[in-house]
N, C-alpha and C. Protein backbone atom coordinates (compact mmCIF):
# COMPACT_ATOMS: atom_id res chain seq x y z
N UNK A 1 -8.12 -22.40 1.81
CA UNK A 1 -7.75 -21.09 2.33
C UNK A 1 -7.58 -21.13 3.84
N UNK A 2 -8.35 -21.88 4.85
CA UNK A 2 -8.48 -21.57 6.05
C UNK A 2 -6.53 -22.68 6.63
N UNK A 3 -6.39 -23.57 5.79
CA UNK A 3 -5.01 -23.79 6.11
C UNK A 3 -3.88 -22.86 5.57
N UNK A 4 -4.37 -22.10 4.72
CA UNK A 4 -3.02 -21.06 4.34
C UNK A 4 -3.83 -19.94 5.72
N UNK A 5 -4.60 -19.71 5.93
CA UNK A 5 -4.53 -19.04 7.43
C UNK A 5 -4.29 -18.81 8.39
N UNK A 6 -3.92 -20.75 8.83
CA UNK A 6 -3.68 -21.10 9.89
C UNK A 6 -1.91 -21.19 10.17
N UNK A 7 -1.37 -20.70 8.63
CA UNK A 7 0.14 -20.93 9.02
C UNK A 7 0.71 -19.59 9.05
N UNK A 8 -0.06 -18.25 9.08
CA UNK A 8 0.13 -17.04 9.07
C UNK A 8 1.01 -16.70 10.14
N UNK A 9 2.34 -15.49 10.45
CA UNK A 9 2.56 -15.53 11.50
C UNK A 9 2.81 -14.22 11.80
N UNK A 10 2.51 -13.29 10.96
CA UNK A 10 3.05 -11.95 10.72
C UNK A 10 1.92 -11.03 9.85
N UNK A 11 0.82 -10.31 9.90
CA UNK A 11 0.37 -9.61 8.82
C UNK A 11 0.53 -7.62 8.66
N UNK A 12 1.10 -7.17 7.69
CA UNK A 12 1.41 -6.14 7.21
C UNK A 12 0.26 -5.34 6.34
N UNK A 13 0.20 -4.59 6.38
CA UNK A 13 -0.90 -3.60 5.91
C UNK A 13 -0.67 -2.32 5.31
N UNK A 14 -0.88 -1.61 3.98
CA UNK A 14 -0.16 -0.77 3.55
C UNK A 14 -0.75 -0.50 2.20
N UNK A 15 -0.27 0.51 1.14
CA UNK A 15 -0.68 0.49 0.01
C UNK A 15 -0.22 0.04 -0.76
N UNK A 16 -0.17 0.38 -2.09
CA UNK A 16 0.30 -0.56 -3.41
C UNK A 16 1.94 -0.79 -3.19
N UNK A 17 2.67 0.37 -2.79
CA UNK A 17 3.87 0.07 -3.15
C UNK A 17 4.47 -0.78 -1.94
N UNK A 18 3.78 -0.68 -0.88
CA UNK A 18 4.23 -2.00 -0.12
C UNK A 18 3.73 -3.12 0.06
N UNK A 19 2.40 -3.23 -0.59
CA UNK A 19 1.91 -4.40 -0.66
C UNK A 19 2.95 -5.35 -1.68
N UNK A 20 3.29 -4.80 -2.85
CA UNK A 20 3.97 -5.16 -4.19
C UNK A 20 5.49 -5.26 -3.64
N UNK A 21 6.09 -4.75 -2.36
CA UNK A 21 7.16 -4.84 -1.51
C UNK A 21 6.91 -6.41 -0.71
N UNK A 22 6.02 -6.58 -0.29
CA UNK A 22 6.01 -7.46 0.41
C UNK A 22 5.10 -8.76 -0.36
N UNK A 23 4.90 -8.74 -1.35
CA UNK A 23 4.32 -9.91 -2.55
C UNK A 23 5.95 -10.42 -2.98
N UNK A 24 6.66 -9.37 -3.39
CA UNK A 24 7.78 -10.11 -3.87
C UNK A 24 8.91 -10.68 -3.01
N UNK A 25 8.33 -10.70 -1.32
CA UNK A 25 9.17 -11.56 -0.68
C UNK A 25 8.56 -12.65 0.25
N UNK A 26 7.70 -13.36 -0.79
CA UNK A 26 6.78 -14.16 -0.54
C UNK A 26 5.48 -14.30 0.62
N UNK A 27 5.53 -12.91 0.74
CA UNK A 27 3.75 -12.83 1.43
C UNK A 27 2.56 -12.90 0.25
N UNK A 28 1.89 -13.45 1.43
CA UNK A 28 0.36 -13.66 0.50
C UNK A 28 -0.90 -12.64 0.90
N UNK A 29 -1.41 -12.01 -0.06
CA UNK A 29 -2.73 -11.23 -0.24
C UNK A 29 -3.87 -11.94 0.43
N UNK A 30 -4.64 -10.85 1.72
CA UNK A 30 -5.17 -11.68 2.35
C UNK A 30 -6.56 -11.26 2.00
N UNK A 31 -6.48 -9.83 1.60
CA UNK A 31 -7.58 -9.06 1.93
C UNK A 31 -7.45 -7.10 1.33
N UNK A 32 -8.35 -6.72 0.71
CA UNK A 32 -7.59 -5.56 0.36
C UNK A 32 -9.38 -4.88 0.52
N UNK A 33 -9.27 -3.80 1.52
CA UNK A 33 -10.25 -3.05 1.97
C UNK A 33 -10.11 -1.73 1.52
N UNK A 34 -11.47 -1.00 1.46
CA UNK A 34 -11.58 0.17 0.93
C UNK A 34 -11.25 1.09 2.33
N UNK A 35 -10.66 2.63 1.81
CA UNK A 35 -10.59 3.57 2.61
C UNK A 35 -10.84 4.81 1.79
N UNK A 36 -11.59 5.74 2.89
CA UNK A 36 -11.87 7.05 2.16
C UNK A 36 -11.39 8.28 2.93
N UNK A 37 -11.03 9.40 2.78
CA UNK A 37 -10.55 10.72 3.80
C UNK A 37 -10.95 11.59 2.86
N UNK A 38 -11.83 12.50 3.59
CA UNK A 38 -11.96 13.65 3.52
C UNK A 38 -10.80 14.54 3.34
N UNK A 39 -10.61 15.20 2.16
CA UNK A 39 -9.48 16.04 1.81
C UNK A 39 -9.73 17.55 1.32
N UNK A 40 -9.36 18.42 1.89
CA UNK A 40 -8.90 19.90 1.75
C UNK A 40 -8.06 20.10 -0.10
N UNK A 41 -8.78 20.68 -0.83
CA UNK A 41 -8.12 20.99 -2.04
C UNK A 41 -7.15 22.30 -2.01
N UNK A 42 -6.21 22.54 -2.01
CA UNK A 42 -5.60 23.74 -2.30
C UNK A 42 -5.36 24.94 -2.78
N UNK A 43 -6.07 25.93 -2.87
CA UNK A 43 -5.96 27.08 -3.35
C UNK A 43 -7.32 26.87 -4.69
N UNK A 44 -7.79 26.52 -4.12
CA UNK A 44 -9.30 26.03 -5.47
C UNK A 44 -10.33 27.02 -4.54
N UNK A 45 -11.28 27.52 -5.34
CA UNK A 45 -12.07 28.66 -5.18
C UNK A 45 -13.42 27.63 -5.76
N UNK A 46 -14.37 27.96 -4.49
CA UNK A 46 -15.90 27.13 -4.68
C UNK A 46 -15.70 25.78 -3.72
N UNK A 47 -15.74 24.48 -4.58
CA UNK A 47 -15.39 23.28 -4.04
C UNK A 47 -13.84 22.60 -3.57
N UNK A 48 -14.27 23.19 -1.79
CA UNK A 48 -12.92 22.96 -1.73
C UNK A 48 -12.42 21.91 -0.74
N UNK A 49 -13.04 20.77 -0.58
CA UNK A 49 -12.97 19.81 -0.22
C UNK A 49 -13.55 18.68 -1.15
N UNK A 50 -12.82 17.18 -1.17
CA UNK A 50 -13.15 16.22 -2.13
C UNK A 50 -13.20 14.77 -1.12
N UNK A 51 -13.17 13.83 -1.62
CA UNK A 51 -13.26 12.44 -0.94
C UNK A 51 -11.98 11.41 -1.54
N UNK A 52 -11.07 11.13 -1.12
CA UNK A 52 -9.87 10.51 -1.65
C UNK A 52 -9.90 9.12 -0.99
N UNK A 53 -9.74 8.33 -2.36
CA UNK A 53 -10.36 7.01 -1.80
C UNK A 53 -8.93 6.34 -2.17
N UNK A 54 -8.52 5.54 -1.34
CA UNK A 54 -7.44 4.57 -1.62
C UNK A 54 -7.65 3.18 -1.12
N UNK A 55 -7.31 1.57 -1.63
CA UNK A 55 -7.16 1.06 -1.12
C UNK A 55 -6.47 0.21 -0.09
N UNK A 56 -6.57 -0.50 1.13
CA UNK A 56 -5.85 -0.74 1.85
C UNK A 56 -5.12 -2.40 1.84
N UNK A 57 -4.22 -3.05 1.61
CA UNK A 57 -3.77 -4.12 1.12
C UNK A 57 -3.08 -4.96 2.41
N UNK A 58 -3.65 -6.11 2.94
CA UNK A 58 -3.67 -6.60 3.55
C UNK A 58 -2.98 -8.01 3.16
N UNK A 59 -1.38 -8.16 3.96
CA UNK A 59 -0.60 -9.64 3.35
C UNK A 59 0.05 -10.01 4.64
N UNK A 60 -0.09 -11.51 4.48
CA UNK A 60 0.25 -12.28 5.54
C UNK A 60 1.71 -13.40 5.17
N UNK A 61 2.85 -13.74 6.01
CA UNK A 61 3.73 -14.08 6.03
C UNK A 61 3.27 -15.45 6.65
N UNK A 62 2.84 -16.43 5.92
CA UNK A 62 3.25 -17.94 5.48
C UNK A 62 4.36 -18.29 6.58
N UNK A 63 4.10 -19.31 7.30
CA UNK A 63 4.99 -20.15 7.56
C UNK A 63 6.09 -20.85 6.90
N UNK A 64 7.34 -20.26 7.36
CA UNK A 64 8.67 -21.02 6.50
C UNK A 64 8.93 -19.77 5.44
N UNK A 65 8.20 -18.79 5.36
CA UNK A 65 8.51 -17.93 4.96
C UNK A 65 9.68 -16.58 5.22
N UNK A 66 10.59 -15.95 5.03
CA UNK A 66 11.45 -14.95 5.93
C UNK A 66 10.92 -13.99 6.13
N UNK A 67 11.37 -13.11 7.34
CA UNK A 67 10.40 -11.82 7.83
C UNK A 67 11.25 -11.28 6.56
N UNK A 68 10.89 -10.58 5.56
CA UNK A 68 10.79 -9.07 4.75
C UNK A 68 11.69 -7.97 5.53
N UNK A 69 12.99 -7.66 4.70
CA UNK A 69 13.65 -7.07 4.94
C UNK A 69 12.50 -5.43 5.06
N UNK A 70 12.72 -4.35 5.98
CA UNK A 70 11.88 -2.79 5.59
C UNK A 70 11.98 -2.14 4.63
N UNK A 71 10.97 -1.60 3.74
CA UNK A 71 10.95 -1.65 2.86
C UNK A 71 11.97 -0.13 2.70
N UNK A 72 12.03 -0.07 1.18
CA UNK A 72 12.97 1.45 1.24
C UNK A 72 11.87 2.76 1.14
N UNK A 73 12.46 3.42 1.75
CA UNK A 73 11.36 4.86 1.00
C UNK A 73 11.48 5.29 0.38
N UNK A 74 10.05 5.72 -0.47
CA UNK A 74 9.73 5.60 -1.29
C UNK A 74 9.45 7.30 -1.41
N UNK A 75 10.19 8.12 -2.68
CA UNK A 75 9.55 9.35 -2.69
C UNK A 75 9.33 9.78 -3.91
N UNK A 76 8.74 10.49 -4.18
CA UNK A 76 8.11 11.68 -5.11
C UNK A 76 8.75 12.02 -5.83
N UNK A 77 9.13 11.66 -7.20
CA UNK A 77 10.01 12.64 -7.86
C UNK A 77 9.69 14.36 -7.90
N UNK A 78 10.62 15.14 -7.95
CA UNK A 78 10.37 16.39 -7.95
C UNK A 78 9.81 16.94 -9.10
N UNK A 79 9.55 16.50 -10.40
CA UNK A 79 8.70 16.92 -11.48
C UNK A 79 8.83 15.93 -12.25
N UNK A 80 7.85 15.59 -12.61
CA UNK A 80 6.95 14.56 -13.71
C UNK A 80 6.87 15.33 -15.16
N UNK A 81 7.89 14.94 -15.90
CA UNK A 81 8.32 15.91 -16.71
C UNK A 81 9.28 15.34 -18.18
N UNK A 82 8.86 14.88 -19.31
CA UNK A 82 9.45 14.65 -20.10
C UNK A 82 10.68 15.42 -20.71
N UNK A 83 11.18 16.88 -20.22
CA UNK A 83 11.92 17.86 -20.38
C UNK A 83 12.87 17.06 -20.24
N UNK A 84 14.27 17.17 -21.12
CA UNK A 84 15.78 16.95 -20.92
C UNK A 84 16.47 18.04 -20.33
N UNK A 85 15.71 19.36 -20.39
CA UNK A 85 16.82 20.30 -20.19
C UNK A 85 17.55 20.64 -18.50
């Protein structure tokens, strides 16, 4: 490991969908750390703050490797919704 370290020349940091962006253009997983934020719930009555935990994905660009074109953005479909109509 400490020679796949030493040929690192670039490291990127991000969540799943860019970690999985930048795995498939040959970066390597270096390290994937926890994160937590305090979050405001919306229109909820009683408990209205929660703890939103995501992890943080840490990949490094290998020597002889190409810098990773930017990734595209990435959005939200507007409803999650088996409906045809």
């Amino acid at each position: 490991m400490d020679e796949l370290l030493a040929t690192i020349e670039e490291v990127q940091e991000g969540g799943k969908h860019l970690a999985n962006w930048y795995l498939d253009h040959g970066y390597v997983l270096l390290d994937i750390q926890s994160s937590s934020q305090a979050r405001k719930a919306p229109d909820v009555v009683g408990r209205q703050y929660y703890i939103r935990k995501n992890p943080i994905y840490i990949l490094g660009r290998p020597k002889g490797v190409k810098v990773a074109p930017l990734p595209p953005k990435w959005e939200k479909p507007d409803k999650i919704s088996g409906d045809t109509a």
